[in-house]
Protein backbone atom coordinates (compact mmCIF):
# COMPACT_ATOMS: atom_id res chain seq x y z
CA UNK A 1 -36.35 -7.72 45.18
CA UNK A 2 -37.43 -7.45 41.44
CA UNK A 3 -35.29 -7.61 38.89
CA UNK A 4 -33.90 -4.02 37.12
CA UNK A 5 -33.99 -2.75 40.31
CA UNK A 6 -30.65 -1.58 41.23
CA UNK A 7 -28.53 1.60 40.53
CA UNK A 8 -24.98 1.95 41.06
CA UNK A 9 -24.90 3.56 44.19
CA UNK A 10 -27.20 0.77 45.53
CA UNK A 11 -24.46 -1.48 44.20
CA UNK A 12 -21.71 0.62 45.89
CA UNK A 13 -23.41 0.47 48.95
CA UNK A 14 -24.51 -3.23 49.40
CA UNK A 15 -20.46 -3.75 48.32
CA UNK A 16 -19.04 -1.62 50.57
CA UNK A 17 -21.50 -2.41 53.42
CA UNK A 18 -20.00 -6.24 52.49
CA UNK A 19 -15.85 -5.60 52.05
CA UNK A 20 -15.32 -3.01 54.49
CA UNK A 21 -15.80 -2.44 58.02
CA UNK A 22 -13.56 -0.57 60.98
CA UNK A 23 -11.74 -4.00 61.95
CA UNK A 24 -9.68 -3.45 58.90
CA UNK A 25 -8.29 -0.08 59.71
CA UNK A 26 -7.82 -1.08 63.33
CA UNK A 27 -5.86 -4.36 61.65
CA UNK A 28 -3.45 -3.30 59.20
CA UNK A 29 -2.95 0.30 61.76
CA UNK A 30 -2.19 -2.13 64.32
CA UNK A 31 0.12 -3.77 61.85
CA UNK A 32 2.16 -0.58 60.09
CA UNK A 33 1.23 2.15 62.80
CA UNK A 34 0.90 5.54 60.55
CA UNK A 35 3.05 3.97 57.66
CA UNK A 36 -0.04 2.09 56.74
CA UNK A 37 -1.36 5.27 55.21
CA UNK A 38 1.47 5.04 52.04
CA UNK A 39 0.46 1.01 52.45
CA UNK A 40 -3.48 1.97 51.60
CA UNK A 41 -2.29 3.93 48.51
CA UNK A 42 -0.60 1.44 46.99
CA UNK A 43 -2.65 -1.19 47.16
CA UNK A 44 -5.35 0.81 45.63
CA UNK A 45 -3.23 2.00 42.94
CA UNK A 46 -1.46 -1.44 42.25
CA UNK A 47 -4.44 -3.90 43.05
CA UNK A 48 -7.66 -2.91 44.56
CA UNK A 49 -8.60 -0.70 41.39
CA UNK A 50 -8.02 -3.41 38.83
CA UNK A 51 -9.73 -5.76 40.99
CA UNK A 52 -13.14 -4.32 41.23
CA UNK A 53 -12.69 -3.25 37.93
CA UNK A 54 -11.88 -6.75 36.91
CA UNK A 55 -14.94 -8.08 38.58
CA UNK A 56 -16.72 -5.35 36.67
CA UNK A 57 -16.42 -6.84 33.60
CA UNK A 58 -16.42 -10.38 34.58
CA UNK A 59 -20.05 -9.18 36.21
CA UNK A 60 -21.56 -7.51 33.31
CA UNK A 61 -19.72 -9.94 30.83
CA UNK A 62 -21.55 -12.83 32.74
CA UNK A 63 -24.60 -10.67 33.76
CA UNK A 64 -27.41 -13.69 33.22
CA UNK A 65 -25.56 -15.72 36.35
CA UNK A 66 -26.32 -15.43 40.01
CA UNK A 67 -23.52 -18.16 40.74
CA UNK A 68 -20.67 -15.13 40.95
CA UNK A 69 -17.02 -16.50 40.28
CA UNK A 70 -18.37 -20.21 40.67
CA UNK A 71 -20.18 -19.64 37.18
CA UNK A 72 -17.71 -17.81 35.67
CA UNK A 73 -15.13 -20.50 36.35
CA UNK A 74 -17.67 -23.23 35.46
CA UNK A 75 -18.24 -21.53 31.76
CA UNK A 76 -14.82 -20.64 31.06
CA UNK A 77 -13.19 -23.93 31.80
CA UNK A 78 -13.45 -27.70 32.81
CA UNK A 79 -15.75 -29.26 35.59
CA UNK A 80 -13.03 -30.52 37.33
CA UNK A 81 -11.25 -26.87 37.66
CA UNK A 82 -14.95 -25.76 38.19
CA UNK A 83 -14.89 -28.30 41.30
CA UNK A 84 -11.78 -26.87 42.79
CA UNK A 85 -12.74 -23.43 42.16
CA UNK A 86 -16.17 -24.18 44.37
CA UNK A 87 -14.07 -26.48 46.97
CA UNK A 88 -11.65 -23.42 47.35
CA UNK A 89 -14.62 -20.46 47.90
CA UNK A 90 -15.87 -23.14 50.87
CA UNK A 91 -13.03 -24.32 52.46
CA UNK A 92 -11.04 -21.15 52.92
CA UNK A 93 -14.40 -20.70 55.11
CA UNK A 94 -13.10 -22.80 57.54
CA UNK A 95 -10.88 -20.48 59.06
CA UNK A 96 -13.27 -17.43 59.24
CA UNK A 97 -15.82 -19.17 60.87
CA UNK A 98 -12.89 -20.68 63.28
CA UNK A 99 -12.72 -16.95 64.41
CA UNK A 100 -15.95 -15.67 64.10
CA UNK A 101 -16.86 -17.35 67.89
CA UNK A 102 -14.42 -15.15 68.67
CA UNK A 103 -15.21 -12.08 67.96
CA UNK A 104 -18.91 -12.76 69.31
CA UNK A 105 -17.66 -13.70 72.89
CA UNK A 106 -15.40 -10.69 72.57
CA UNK A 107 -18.15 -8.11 71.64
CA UNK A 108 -20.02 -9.94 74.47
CA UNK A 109 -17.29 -9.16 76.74
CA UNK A 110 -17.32 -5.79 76.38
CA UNK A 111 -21.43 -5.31 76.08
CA UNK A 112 -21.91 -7.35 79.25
CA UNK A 113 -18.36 -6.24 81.43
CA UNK A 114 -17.16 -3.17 79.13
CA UNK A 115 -14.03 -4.33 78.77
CA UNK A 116 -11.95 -7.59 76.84
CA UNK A 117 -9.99 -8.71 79.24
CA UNK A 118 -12.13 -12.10 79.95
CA UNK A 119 -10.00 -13.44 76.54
CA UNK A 120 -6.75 -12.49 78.42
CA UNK A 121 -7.66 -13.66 81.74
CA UNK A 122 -8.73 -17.39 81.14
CA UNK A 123 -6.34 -19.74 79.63
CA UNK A 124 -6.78 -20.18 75.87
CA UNK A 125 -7.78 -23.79 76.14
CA UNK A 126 -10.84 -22.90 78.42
CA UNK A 127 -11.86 -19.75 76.09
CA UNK A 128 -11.59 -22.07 73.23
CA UNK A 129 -14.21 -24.60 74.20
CA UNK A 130 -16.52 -21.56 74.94
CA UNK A 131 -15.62 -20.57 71.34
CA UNK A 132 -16.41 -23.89 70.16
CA UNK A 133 -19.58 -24.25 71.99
CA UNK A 134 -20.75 -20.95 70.52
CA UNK A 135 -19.74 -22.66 66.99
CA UNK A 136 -21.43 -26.19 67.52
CA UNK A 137 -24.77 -24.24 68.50
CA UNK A 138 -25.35 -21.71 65.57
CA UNK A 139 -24.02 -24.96 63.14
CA UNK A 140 -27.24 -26.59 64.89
CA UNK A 141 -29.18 -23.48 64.14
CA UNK A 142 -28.21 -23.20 60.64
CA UNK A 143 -28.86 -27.14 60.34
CA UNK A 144 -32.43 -26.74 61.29
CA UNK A 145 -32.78 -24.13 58.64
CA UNK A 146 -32.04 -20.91 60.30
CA UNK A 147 -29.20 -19.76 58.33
CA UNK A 148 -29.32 -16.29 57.76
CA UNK A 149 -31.32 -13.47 60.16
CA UNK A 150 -31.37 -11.93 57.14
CA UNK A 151 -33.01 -8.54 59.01
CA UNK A 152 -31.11 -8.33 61.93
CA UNK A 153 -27.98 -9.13 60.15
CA UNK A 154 -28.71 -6.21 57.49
CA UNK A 155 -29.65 -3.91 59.84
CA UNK A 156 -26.13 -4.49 62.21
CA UNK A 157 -24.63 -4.31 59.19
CA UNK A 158 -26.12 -0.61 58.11
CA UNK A 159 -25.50 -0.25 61.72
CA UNK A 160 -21.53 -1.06 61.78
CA UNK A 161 -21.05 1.23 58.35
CA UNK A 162 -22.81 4.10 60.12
CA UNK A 163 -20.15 3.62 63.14
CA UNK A 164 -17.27 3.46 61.49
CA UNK A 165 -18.20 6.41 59.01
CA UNK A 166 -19.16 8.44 62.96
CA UNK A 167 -15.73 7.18 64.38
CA UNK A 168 -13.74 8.86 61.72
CA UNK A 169 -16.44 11.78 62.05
CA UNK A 170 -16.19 11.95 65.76
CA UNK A 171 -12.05 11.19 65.68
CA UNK A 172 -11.37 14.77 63.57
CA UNK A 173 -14.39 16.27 65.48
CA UNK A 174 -12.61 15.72 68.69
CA UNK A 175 -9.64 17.12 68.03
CA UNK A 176 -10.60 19.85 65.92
CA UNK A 177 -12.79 21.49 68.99
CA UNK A 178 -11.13 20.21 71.93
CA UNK A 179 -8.07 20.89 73.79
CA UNK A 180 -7.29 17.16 73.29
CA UNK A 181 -3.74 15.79 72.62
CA UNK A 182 -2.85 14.29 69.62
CA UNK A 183 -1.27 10.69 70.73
CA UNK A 184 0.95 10.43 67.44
CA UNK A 185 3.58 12.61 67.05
CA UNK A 186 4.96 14.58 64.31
CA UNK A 187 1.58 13.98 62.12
CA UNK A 188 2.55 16.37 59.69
CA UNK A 189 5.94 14.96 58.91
CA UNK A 190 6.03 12.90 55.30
CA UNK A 191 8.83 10.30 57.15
CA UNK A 192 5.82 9.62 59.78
CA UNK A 193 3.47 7.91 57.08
CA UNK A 194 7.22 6.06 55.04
CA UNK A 195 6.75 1.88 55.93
CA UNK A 196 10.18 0.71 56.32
CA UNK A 197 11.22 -1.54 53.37
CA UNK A 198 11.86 -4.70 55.14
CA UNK A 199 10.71 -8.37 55.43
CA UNK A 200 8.38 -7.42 58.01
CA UNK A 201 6.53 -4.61 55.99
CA UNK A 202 6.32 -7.29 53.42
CA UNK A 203 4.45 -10.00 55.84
CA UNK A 204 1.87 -7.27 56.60
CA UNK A 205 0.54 -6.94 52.55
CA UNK A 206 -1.80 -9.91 53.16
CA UNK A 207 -3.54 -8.62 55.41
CA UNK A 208 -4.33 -5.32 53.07
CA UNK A 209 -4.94 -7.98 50.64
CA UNK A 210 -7.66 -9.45 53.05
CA UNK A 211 -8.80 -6.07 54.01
CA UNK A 212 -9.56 -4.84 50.37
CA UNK A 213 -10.88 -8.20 49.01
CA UNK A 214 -14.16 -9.56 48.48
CA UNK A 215 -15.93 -7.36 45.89
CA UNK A 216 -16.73 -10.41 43.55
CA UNK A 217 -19.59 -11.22 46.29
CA UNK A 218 -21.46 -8.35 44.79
CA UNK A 219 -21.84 -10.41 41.51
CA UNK A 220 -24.97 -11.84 41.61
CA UNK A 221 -26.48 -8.63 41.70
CA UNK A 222 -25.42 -7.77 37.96
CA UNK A 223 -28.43 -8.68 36.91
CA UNK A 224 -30.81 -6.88 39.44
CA UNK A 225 -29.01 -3.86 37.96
CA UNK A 226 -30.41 -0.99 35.59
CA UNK A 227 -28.31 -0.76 32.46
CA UNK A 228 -25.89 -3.54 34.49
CA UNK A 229 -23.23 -2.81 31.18
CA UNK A 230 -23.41 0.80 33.04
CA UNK A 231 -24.72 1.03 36.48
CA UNK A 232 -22.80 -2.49 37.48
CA UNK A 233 -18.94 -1.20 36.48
CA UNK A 234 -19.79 2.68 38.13
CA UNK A 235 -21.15 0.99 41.73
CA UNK A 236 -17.56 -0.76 41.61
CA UNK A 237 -15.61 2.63 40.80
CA UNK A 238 -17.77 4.17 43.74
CA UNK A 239 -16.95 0.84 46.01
CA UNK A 240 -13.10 2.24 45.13
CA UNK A 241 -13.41 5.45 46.07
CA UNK A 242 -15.16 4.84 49.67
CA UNK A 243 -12.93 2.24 50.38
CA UNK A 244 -9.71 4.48 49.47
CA UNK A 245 -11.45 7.29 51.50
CA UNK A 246 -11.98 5.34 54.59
CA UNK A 247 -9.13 3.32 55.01
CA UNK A 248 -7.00 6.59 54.71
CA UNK A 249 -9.23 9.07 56.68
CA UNK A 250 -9.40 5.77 59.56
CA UNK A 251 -6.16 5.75 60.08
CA UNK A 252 -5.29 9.07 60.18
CA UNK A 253 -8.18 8.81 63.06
CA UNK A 254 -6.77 5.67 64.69
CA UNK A 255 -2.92 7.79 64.72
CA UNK A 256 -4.74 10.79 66.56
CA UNK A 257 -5.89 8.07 69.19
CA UNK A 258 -3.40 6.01 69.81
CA UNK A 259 0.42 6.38 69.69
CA UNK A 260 1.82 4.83 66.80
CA UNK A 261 5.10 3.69 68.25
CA UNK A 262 3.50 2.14 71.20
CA UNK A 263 0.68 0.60 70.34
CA UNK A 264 -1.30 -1.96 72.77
CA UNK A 265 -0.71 -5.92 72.07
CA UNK A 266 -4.34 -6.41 71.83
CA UNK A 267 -5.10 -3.63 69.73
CA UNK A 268 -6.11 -6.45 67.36
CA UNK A 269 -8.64 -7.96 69.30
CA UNK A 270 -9.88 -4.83 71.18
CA UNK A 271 -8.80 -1.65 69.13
CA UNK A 272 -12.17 -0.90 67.72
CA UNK A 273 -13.65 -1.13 70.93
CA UNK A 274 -10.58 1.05 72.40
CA UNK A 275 -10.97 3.76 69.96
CA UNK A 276 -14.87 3.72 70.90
CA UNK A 277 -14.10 4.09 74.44
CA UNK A 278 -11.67 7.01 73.71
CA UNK A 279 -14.18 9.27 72.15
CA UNK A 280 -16.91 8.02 74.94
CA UNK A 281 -14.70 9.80 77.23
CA UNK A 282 -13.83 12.85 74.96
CA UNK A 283 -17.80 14.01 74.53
CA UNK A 284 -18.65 12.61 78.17
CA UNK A 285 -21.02 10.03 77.06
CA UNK A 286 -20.36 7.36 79.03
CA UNK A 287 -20.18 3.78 77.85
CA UNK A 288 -22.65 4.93 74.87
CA UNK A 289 -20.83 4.25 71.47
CA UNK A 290 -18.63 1.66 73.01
CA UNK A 291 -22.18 -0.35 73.90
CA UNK A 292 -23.54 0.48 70.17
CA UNK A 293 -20.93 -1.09 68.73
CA UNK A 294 -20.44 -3.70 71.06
CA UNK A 295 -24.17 -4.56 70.01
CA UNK A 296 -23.79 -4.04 66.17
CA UNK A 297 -20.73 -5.96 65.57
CA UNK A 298 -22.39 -8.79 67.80
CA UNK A 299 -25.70 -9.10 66.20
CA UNK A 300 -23.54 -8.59 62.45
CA UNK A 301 -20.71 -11.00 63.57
CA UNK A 302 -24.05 -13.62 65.03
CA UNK A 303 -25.44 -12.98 61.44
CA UNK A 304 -22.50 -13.81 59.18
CA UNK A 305 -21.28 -16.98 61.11
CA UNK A 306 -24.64 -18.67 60.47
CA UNK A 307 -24.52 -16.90 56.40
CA UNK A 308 -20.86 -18.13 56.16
CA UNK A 309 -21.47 -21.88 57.44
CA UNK A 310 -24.59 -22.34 54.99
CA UNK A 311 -23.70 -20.47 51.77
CA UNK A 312 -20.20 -21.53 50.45
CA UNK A 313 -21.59 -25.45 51.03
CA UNK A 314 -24.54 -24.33 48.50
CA UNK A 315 -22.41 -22.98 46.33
CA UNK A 316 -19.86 -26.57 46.72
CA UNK A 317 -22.84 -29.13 47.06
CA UNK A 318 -25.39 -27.23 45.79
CA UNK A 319 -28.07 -28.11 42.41
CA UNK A 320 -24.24 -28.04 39.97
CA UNK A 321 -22.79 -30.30 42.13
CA UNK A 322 -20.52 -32.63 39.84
CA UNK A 323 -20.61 -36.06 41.63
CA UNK A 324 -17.24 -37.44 39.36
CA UNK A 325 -15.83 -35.23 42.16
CA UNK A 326 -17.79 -34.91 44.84
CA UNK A 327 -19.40 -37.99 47.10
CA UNK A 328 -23.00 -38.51 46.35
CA UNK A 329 -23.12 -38.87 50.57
CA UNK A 330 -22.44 -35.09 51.15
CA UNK A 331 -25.24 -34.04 49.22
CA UNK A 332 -27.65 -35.79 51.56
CA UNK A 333 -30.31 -32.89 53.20
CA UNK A 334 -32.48 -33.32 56.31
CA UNK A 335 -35.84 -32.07 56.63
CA UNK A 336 -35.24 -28.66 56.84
CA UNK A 337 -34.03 -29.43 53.22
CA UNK A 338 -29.98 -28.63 55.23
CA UNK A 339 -26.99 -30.03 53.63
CA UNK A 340 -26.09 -32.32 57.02
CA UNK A 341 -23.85 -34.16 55.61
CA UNK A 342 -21.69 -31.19 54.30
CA UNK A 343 -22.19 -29.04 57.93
CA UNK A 344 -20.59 -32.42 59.56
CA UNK A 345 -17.63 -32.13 57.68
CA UNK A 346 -17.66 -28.27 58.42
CA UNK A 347 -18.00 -28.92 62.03
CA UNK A 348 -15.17 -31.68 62.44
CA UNK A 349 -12.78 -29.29 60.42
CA UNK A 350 -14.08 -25.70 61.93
CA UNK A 351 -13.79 -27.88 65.61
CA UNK A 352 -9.89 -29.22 65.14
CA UNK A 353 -9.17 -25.36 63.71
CA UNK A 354 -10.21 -23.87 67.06
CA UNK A 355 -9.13 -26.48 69.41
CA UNK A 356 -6.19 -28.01 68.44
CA UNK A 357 -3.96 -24.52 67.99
CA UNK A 358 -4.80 -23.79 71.84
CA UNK A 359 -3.20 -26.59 72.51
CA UNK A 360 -0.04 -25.00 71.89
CA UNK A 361 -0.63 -21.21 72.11
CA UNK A 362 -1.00 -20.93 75.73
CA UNK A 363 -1.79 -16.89 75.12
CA UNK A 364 -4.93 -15.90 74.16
CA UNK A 365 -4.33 -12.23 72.52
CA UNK A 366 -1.47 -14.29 70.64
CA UNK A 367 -3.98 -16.77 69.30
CA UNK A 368 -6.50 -14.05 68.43
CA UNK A 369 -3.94 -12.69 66.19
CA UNK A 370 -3.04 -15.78 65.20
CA UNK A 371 -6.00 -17.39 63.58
CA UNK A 372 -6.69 -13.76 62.06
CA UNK A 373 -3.10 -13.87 60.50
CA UNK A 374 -4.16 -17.29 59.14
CA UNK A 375 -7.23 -16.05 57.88
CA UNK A 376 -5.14 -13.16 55.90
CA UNK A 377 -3.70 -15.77 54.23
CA UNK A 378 -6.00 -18.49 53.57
CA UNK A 379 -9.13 -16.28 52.27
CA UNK A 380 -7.47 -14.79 49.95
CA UNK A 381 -7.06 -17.98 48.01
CA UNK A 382 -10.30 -17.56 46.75
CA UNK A 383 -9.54 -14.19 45.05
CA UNK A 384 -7.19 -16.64 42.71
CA UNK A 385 -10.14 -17.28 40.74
CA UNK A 386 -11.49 -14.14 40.30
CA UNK A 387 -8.06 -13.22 38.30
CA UNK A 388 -8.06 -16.68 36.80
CA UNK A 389 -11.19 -16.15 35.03
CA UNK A 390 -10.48 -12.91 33.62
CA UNK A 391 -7.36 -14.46 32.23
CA UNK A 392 -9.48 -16.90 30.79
CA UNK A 393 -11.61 -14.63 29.68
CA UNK A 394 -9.04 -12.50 27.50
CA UNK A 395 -7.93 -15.77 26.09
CA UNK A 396 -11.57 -16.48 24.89
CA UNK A 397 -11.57 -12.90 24.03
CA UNK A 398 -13.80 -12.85 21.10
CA UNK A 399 -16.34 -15.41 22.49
CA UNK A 400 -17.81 -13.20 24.65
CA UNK A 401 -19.36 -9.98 24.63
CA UNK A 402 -19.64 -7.37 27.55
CA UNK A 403 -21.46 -4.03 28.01
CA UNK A 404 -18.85 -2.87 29.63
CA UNK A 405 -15.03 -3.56 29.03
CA UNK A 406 -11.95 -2.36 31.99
CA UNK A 407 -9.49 -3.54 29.05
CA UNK A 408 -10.33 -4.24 25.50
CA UNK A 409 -6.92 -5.64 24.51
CA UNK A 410 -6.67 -9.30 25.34
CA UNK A 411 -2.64 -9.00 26.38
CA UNK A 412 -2.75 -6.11 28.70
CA UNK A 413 -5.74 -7.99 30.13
CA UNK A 414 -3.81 -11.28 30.41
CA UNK A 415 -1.13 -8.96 32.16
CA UNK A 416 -3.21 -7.01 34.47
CA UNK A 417 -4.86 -10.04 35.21
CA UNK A 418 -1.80 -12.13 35.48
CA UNK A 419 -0.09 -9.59 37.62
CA UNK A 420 -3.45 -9.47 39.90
CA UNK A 421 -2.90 -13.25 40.50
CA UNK A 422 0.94 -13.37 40.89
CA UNK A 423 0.36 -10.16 43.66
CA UNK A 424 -2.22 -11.93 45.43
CA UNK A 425 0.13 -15.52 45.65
CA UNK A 426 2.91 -13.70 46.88
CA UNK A 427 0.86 -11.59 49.62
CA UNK A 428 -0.68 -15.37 50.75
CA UNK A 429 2.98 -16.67 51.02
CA UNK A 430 4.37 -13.95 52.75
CA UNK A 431 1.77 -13.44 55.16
CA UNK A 432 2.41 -17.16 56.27
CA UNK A 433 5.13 -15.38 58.33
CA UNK A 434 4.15 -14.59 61.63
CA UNK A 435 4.34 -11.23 62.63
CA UNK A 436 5.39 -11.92 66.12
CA UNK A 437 8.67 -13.16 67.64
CA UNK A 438 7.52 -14.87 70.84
CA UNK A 439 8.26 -18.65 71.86
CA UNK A 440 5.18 -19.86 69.53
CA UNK A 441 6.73 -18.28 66.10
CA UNK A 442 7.46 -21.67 64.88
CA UNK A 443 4.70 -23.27 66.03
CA UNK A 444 2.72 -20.47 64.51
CA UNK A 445 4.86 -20.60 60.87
CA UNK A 446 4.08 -24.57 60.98
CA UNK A 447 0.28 -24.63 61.15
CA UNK A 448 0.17 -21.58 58.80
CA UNK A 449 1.94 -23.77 56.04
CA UNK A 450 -0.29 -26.80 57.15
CA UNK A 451 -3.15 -25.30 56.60
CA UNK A 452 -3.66 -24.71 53.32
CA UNK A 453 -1.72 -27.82 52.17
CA UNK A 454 -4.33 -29.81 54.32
CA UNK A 455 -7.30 -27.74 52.77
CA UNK A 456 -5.82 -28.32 49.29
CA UNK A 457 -5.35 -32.62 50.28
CA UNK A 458 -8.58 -32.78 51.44
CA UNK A 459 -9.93 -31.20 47.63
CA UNK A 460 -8.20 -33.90 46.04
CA UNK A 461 -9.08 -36.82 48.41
CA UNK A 462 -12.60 -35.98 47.98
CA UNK A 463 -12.68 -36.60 44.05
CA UNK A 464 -10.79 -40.38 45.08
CA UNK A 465 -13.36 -41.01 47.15
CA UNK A 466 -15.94 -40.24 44.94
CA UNK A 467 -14.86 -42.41 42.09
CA UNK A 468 -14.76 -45.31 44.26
CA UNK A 469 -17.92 -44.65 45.17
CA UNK A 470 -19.44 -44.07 41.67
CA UNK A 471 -17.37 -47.73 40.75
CA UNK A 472 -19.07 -49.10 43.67
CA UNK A 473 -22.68 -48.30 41.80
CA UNK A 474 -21.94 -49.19 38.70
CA UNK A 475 -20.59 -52.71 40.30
CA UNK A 476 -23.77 -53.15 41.73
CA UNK A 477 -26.10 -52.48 39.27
């Protein structure tokens, strides 16, 4: 693509086509039933709006770098909190791509059988070493230099956008000019969309945090962008508004589906493919948007596992890897110039993450939800930095000039920023509460908070080892 290319709606799109996707209506609806609809206002009053506006100006302020929050970091502070900025974008990878198998043999499920119910019919052990399988191979792929299917991946991507814009199309459609019954009740009532203000409500936020996060991949592209000062800033404003848009009209769609006060207990792992299966039967279509999406999200969820497993260890081990902190060994590349090294030590940790949890969660629909409760509050981790280096950047305030500026006073952009952060910390610690109350709750609550304090040991063990090591030359020179 040459540079100068880009408007904002191209940048809208390509962001929205990245953050969003039906999963996280079906999620946080699963999650809140109808009171999620007050839930998606909020967070796009109180934090998704300053967020993409944040990365806004962080994007046109650092326009010159194609490094995204990684650079950013690396300019506004110290290579060692550069290091733990880049170990933190890749290791909070470790859960998503623990899931991802998932979601592959479930879209699999219901393309080959049309339904999901192989996940709930074979003991989660035996599911899990399919899962893991599934992993091991595409890590081999991507080792051998196939890390991206790049077309096929863009194109189920387009794909996925253009069925979850038709399912909220086809949802009103339905019900509009049919006789069909609306499965929520009392739609129209304000007390229908009210979340209860309890501890439970406040478990859920992390997973709108997850669901709205992720903008500051669109960074690189600043400067691709015509007039980025300009175009950059108004694709993120338009990324706002669809967002808002869809997450709203989607769940108004998912309440006219499904009853909100009953709602299936694997509406997680199947509801997209539920809701496509309703509106099959509503225009007499047979299996025919069920099977498109089925198809879509596989080829899309195919695409990102093998994007995920090679890009974050680029970004970690890649040309501004800082070997006072990382070991010299994990930079080592094969012929097909891989980092091997670095996808071993992604395949021992991604291989323990989906095995070792089955051990104990005997359930499979409770695992599901599960691991994507733990990825609600392990990703967003990584948004940390984005509101870390726009508080760094208000501090350096008059060292750096922007084309565009979402606050031009360095202490409401501290605040804002500061406020960004402290939201985003409290929705991770929250969300380490699990949302069910069956026999594995503790077991669940104890490898939520083990996680990420293993993640975070392993960042500092790695710097250790790598002094030793660079002792170890230095002795034998």
């Amino acid at each position: 693509m040459k540079k100068k290319q880009l408007f904002w709606y191209n940048i809208a799109f390509i962001a929205f086509a990245s953050v969003w996707g039906l999963g996280n209506v079906v999620n946080n609806f699963t999650l809140e039933g109808m009171s999620v609809v007050t839930s998606w206002l909020l967070i796009a009053i109180l934090y998704f709006i300053p967020y993409t506006l944040i990365v806004g100006q962080l994007g046109a302020t650092f326009k010159n770098d194609e490094s995204g929050v990684a650079a950013w970091i690396r300019e506004l502070t110290t290579p060692k909190i550069a290091y733990l900025a880049a170990w933190t974008f890749w290791v909070v990878n470790i859960t998503y791509l623990a899931q991802k198998p998932q979601t592959i043999l479930i879209a699999f499920s219901w393309l080959l059988r049309g339904n999901g119910d192989f996940v709930n019919q074979v003991a989660s052990i035996w599911v899990q070493l399919i899962c893991l399988g599934i992993f091991l191979f595409f890590l081999w792929l991507a080792s051998r230099g196939i890390v991206t299917l790049k077309r096929i991946g863009s194109i189920a991507g387009i794909g996925l956008i253009i069925m979850s814009l038709l399912f909220i199309i086809l949802a009103f459609a339905a019900f509009k000019f049919s006789h069909v019954t609306v499965a929520t009740q009392h739609m129209a009532a304000i007390k229908t969309y009210l979340p209860k203000w309890d501890l439970n409500y406040l478990t859920t936020i992390s997973m709108l945090v997850f669901a709205v996060g992720g903008a500051e991949k669109i960074a690189p592209y600043v400067n691709k962008t015509q007039n980025a000062g300009r175009e950059f800033p108004l694709g993120m404003i338009a990324l706002a508004v669809l967002v808002i848009f869809s997450a709203l009209s989607g769940s108004i769609a998912m309440g006219l589906l499904f009853n909100a006060k009953h709602i299936p207990k694997d509406l997680l792992a199947n509801g997209a493919y539920y809701a496509f299966a309703k509106l099959d039967n509503y225009y007499h279509v047979g299996h025919l948007f069920q099977i498109l999406y089925a198809i879509a999200n596989a080829l899309e969820q195919i695409a990102a596992l093998l994007f995920s497993i090679d890009a974050p260890l680029k970004m970690l081990l890649g040309d501004h890897a800082d070997f006072h902190y990382i070991p010299r060994k994990l930079v080592k590349r094969n012929k097909h110039d891989a980092l091997i090294n670095g996808y071993l030590l992604t395949g021992v940790l991604v291989s323990i993450l989906i095995i070792l949890p089955a051990l104990y969660i005997g359930n499979m629909n409770e695992l599901f939800d599960w691991l994507l409760n733990l990825n609600s509050v392990v990703l967003p981790m990584r948004f940390l930095w984005v509101f870390a280096a726009f508080i760094l950047l208000n501090r350096q305030f008059k060292h750096y000039q922007s084309d565009f500026y979402f606050i031009k006073r360095p202490l409401l952009g501290k605040l804002i920023g500061g406020w960004c952060f402290l939201f985003t910390a409290f929705a991770c610690l929250l969300g380490m509460i699990p949302k069910t109350s069956g026999a594995t709750w503790w077991t669940q609550l104890e490898l939520n908070i083990a996680t990420p304090i293993i993640f975070v040991l392993l960042g500092v063990i790695l710097p250790v080892i790598a002094r030793w090591q660079n002792r170890q030359r230095v002795m034998t020179k």
